[in-house]
N, C-alpha and C. Protein backbone atom coordinates (compact mmCIF):
# COMPACT_ATOMS: atom_id res chain seq x y z
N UNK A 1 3.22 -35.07 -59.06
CA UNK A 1 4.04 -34.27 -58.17
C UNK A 1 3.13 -33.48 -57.23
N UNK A 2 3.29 -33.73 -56.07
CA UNK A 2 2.66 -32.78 -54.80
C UNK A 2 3.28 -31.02 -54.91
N UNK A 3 1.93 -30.74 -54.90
CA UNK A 3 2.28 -29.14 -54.93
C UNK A 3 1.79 -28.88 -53.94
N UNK A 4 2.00 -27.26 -53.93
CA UNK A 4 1.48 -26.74 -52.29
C UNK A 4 0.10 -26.21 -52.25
N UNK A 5 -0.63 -26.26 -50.84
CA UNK A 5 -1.54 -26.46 -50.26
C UNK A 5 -1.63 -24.45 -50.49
N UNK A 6 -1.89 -23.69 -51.17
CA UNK A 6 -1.81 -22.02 -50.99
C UNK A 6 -2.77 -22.18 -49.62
N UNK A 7 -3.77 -22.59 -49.52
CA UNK A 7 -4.54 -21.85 -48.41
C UNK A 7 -3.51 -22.32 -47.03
N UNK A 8 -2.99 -22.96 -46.72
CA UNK A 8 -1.63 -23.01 -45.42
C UNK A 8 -0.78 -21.64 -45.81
N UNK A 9 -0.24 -22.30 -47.17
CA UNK A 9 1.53 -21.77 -46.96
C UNK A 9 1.42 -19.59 -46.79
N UNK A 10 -0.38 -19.56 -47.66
CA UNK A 10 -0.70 -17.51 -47.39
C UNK A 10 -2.00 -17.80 -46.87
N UNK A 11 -2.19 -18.18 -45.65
CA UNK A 11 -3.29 -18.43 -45.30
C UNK A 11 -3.97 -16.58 -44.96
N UNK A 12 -3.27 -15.45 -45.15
CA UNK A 12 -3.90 -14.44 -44.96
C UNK A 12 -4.72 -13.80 -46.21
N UNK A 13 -3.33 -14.77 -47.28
CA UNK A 13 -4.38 -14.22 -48.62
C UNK A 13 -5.40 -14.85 -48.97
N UNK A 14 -5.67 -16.34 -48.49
CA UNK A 14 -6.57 -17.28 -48.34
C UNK A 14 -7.67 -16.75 -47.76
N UNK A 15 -7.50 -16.06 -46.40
CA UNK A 15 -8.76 -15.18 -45.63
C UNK A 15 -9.18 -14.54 -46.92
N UNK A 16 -8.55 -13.21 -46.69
CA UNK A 16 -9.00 -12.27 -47.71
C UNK A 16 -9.81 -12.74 -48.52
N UNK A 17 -9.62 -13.44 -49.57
CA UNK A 17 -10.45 -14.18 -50.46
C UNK A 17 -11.45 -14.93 -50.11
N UNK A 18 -11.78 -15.72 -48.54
CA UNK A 18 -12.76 -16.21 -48.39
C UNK A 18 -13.59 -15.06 -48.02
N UNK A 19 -13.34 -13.74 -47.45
CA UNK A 19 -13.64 -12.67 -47.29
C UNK A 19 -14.83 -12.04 -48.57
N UNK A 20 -13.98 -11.93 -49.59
CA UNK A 20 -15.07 -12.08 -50.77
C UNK A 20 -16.00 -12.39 -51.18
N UNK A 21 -15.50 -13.61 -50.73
CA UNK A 21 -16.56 -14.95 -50.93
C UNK A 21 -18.09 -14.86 -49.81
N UNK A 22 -17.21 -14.82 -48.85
CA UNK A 22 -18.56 -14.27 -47.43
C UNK A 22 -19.16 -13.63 -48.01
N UNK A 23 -18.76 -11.75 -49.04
CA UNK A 23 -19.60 -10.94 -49.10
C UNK A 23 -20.65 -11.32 -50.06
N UNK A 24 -20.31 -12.74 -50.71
CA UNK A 24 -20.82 -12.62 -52.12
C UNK A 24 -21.92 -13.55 -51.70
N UNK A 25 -21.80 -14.13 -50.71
CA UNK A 25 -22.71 -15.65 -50.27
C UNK A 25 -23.56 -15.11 -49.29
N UNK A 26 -23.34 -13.94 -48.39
CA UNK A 26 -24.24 -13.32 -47.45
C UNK A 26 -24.88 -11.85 -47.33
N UNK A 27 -24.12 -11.69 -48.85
CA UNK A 27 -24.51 -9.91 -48.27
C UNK A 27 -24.80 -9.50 -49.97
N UNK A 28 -24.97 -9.98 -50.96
CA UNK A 28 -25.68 -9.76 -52.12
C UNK A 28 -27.16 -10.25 -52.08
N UNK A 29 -28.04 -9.53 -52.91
CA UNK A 29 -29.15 -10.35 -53.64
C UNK A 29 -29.59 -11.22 -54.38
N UNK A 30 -28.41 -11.72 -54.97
CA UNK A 30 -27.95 -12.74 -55.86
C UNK A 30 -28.86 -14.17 -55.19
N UNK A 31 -29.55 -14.74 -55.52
CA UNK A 31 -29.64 -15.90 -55.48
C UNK A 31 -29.00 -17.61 -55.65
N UNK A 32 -28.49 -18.03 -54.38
CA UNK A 32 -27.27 -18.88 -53.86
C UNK A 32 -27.09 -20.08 -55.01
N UNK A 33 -28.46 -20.60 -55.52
CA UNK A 33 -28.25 -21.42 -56.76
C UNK A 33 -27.57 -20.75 -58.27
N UNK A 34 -28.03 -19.46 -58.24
CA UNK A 34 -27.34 -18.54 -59.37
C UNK A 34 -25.91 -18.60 -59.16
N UNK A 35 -25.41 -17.92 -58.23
CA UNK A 35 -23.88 -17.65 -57.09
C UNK A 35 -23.29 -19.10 -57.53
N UNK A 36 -23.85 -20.74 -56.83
CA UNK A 36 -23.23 -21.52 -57.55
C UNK A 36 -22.95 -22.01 -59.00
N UNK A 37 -24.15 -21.36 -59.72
CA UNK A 37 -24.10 -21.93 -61.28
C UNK A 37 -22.75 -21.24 -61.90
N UNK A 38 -22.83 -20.08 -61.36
CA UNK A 38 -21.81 -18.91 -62.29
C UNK A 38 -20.41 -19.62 -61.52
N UNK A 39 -20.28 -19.93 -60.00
CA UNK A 39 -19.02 -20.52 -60.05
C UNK A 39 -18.57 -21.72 -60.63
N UNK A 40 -19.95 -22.60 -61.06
CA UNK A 40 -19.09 -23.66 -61.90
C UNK A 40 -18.94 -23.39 -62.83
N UNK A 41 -19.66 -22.91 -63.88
CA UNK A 41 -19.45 -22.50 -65.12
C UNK A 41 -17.99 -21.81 -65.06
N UNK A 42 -17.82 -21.19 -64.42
CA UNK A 42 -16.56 -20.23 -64.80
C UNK A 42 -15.33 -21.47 -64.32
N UNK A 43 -15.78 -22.30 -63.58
CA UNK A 43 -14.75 -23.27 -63.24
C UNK A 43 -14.44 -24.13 -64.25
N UNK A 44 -15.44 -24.70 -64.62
CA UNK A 44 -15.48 -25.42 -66.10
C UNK A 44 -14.63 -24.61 -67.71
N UNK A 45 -14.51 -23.31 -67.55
CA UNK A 45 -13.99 -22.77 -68.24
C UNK A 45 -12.61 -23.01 -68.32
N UNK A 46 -12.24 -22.45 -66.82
CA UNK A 46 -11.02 -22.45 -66.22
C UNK A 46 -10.48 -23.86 -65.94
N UNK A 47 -11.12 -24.90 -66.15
CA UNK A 47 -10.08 -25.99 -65.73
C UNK A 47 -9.77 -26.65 -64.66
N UNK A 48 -10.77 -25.75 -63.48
CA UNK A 48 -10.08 -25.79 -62.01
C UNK A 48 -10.86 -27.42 -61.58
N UNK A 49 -10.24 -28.73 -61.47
CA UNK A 49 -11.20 -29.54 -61.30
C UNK A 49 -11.39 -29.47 -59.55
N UNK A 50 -10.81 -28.76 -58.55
CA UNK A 50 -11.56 -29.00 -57.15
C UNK A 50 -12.25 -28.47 -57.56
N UNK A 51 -12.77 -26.99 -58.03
CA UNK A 51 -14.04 -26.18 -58.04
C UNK A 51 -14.93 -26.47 -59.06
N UNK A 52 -14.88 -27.46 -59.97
CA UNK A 52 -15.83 -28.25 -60.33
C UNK A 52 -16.35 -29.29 -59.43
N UNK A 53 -15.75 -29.90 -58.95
CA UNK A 53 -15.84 -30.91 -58.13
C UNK A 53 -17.02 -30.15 -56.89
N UNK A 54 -16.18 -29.06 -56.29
CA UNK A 54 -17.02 -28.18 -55.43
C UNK A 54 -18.22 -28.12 -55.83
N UNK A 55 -18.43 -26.97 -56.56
CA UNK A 55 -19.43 -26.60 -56.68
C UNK A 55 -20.60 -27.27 -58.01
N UNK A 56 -20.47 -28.56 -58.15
CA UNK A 56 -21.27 -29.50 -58.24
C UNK A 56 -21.82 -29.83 -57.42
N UNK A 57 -21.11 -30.24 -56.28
CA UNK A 57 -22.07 -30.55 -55.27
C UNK A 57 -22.87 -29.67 -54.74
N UNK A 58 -22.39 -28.68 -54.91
CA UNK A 58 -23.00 -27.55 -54.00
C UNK A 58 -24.41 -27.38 -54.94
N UNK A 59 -24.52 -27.58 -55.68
CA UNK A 59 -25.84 -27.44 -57.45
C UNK A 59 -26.50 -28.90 -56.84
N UNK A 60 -25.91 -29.89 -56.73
CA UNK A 60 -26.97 -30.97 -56.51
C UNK A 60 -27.01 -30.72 -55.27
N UNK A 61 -27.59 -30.27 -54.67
CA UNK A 61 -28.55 -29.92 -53.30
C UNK A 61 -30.04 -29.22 -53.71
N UNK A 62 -30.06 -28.85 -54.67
CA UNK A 62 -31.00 -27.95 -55.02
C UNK A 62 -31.22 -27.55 -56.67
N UNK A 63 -30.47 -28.51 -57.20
CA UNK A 63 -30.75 -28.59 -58.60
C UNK A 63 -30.81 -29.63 -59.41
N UNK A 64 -31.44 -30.19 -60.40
CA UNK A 64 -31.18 -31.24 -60.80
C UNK A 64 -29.65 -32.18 -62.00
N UNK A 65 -29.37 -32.83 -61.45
CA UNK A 65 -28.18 -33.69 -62.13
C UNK A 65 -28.07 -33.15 -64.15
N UNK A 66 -29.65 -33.59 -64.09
CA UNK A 66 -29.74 -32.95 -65.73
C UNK A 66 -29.42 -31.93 -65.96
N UNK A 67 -29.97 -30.53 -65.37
CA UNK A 67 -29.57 -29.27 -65.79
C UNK A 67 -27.88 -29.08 -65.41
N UNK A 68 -27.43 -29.54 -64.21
CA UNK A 68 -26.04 -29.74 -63.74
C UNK A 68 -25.38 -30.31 -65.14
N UNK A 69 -25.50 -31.27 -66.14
CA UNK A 69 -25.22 -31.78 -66.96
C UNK A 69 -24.82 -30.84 -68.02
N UNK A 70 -25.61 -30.11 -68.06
CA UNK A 70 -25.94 -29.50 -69.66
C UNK A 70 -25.37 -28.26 -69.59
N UNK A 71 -25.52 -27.73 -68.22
CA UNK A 71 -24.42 -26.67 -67.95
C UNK A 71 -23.31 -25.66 -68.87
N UNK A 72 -22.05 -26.93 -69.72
CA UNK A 72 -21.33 -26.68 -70.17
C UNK A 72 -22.04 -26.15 -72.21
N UNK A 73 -23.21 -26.34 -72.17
CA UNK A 73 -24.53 -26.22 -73.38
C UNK A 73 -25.18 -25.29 -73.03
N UNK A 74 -25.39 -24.51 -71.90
CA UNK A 74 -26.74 -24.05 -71.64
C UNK A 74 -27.38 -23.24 -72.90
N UNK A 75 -26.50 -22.77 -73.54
CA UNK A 75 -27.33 -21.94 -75.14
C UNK A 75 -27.88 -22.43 -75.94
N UNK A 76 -27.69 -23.90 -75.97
CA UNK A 76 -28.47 -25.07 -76.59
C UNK A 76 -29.99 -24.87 -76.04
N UNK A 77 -30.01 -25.01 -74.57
CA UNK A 77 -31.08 -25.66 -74.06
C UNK A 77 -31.86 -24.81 -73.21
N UNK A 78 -32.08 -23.31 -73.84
CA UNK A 78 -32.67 -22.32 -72.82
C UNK A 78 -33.78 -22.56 -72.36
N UNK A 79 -34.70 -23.47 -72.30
CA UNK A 79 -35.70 -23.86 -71.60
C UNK A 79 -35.04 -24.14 -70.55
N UNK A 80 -33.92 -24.82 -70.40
CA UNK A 80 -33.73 -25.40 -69.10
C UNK A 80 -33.39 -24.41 -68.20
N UNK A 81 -32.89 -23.32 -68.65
CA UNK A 81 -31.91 -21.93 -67.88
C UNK A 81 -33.15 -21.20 -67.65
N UNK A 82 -33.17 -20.20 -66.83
CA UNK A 82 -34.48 -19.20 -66.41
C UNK A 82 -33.49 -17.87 -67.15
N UNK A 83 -34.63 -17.00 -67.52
CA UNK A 83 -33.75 -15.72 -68.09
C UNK A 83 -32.15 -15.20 -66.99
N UNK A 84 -32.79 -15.09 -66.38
CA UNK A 84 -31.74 -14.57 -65.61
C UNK A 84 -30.83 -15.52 -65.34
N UNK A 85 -30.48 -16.35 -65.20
CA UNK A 85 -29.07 -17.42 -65.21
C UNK A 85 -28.33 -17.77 -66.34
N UNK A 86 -29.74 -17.26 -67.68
CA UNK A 86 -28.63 -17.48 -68.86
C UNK A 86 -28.27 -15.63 -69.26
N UNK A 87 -28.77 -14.79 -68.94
CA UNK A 87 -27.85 -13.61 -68.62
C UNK A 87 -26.46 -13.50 -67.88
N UNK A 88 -26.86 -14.16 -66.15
CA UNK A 88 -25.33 -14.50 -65.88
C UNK A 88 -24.28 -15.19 -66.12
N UNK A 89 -24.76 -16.32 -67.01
CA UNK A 89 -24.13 -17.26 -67.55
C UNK A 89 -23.19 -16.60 -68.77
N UNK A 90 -24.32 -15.83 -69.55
CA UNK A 90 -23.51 -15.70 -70.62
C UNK A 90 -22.46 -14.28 -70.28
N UNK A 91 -22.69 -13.57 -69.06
CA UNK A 91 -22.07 -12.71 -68.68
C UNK A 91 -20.54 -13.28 -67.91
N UNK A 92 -20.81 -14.21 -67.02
CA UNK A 92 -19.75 -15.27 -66.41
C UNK A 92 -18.65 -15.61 -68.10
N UNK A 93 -19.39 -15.73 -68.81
CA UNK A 93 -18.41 -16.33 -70.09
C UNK A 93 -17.61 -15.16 -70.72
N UNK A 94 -18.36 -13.71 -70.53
CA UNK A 94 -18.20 -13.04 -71.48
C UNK A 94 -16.92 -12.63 -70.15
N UNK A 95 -16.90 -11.96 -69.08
CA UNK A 95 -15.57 -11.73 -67.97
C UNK A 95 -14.69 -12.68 -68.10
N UNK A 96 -15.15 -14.04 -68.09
CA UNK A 96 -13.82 -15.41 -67.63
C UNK A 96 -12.78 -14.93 -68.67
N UNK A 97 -13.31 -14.87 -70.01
CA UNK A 97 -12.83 -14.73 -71.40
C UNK A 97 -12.42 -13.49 -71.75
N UNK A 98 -12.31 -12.05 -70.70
CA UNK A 98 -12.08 -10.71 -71.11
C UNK A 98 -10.64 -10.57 -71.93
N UNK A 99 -10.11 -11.10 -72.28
CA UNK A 99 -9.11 -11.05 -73.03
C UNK A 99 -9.40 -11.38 -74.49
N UNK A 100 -10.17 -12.09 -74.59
CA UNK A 100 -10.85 -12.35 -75.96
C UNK A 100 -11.96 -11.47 -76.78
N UNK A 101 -12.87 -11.38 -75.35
CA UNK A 101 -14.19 -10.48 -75.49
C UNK A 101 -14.05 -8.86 -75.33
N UNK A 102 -13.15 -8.47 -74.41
CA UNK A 102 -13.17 -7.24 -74.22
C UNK A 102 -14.62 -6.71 -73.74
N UNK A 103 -14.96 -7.44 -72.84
CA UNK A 103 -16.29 -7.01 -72.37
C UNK A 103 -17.12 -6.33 -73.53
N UNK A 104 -17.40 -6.68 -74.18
CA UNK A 104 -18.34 -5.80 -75.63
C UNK A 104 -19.78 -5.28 -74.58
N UNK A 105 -20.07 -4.52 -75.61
CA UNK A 105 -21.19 -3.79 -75.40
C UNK A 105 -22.10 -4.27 -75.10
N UNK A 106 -22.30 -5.32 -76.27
CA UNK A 106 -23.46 -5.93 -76.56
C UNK A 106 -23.48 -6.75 -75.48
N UNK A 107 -22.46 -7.38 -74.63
CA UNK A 107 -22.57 -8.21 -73.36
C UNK A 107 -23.06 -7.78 -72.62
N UNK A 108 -22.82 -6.50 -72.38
CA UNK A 108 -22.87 -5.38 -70.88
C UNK A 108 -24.42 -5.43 -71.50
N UNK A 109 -24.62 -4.73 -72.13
CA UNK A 109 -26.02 -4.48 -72.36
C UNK A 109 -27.15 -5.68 -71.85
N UNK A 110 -27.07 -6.48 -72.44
CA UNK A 110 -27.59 -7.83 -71.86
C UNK A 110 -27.33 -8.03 -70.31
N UNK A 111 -26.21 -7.91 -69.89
CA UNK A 111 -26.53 -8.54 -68.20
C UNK A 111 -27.13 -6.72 -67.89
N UNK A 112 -26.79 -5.79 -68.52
CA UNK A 112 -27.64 -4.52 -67.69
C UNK A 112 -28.84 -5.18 -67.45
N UNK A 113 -29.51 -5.13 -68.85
CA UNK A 113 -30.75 -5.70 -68.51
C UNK A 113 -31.83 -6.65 -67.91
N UNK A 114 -30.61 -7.34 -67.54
CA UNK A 114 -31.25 -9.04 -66.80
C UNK A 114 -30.73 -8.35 -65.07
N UNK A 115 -30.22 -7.67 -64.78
CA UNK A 115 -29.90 -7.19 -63.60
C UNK A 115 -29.66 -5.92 -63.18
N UNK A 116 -30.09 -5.63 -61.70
CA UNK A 116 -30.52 -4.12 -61.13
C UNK A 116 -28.80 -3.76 -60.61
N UNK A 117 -28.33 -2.36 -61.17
CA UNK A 117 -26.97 -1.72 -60.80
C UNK A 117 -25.82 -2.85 -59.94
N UNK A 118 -26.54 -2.60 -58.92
CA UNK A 118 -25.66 -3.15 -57.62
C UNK A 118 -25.92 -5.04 -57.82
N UNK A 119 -26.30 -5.59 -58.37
CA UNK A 119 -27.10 -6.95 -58.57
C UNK A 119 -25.71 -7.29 -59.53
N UNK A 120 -25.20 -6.79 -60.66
CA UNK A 120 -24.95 -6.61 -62.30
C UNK A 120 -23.37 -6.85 -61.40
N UNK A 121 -23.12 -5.59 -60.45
CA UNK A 121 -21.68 -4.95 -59.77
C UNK A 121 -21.55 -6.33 -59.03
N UNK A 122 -22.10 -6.69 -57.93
CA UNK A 122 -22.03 -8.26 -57.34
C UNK A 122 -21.54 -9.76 -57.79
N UNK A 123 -22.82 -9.27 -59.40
CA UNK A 123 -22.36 -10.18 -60.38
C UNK A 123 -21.20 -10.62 -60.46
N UNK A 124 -20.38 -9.63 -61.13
CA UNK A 124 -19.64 -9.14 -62.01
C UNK A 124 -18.39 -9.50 -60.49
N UNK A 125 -18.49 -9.63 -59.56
CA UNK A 125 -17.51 -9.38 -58.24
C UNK A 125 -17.70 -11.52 -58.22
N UNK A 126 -18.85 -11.87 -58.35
CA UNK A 126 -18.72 -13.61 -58.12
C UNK A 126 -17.60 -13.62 -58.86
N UNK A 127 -17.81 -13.44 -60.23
CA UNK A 127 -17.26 -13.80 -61.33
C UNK A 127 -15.58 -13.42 -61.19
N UNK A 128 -15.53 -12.54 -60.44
CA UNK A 128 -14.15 -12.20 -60.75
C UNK A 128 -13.29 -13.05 -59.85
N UNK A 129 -14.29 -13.46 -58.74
CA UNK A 129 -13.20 -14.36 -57.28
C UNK A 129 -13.66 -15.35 -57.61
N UNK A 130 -14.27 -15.57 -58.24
CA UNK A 130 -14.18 -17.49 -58.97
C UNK A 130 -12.86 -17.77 -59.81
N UNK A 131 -12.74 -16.92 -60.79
CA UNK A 131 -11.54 -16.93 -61.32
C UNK A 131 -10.24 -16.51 -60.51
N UNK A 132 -10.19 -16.20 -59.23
CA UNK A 132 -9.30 -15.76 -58.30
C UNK A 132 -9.07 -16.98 -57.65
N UNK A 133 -10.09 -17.65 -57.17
CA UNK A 133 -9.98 -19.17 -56.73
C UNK A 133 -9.28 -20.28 -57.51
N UNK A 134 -9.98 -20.04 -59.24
CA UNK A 134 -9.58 -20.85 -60.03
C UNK A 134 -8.05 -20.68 -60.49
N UNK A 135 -7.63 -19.63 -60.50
CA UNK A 135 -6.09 -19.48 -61.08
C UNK A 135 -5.20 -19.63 -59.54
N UNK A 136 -5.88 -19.95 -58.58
CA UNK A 136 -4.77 -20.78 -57.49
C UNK A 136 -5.35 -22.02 -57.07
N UNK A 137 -6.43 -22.67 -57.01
CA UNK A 137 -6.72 -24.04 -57.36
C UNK A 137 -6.13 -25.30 -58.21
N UNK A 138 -6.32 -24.80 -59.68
CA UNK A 138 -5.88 -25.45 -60.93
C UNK A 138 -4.50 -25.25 -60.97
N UNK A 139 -3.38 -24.49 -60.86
CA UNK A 139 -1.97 -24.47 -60.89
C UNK A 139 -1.72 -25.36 -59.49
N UNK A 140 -2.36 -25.09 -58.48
CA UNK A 140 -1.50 -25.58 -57.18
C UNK A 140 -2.08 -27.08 -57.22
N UNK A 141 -3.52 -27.30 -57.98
CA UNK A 141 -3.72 -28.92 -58.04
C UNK A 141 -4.63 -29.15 -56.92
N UNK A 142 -5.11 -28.25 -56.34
CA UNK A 142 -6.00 -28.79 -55.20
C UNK A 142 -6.70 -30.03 -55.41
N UNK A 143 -7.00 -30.70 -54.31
CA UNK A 143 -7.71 -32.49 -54.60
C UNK A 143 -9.06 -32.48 -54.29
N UNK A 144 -9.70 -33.09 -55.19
CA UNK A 144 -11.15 -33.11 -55.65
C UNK A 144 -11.54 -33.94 -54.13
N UNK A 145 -13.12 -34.10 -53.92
CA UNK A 145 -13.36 -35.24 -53.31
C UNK A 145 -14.15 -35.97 -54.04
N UNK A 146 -14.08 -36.15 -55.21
CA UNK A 146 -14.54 -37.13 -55.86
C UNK A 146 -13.79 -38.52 -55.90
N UNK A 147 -14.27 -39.85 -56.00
CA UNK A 147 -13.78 -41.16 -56.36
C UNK A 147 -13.83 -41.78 -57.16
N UNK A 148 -12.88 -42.40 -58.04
CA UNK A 148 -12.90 -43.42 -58.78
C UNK A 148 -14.03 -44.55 -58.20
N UNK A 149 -14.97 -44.49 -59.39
CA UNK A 149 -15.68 -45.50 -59.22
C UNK A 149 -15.50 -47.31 -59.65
């Protein structure tokens, strides 16, 4: 069943949100391969398959297929993660999931430490409009550009 296109039918709330997105892609310190890891991961959580689809590609430009792979493991394989991506990572898991986690202490504490105030606040702002993307993506069905091979 065809559902609707949200970025047409509220294309103002669509701005807004790419609005976010601008601040988070041009005006943080965040590093743009970090920025994409935490949006797939949190996409992968969430289900959303355009923003998997997305931001895969957006990771293979500048990352390798393997680590792209393992992604949904990274606590397995911390060699492959640099400290700081498996801080945001495990911080991305510990927000997606705040209903479960209740942001614990022991989380906060950990991304404090892997990140400077305003770095942590940014963070913590990807993470929240990924899941803003993802809970109108995945219900409305947005279409991948991936192909059946």
């Amino acid at each position: 069943m065809a559902r609707l296109n949200w970025y047409e039918v509220a294309p103002d709330g669509a701005k807004a949100l790419l609005g976010v997105h601008h601040y988070i892609t041009k005006n943080t310190n965040l590093p743009e391969e970090l920025i994409h890891l935490v949006f797939l991961r949190v996409s992968q959580i969430n289900g959303c398959a355009h923003c998997i689809d997305m931001h895969t590609r957006d990771l293979r430009k500048t990352m390798s297929v393997d680590k792209i792979a393992l992604l949904p493991v990274w606590e397995e394989v911390p060699h492959i993660f640099s400290d700081q991506q498996r801080a945001a990572l495990a911080w991305a898991e510990e927000v997606t999931r705040v209903s479960e986690t209740h942001a614990s202490d022991e989380a906060y504490a950990a991304a404090a430490a892997a990140f400077a105030p305003k770095d942590l606040v940014d963070l913590t702002i990807t993470i929240a409009t990924m899941n803003a993307f993802n809970r109108l993506g995945a219900p409305f069905r947005l279409p991948v550009s991936a192909k059946a091979a």
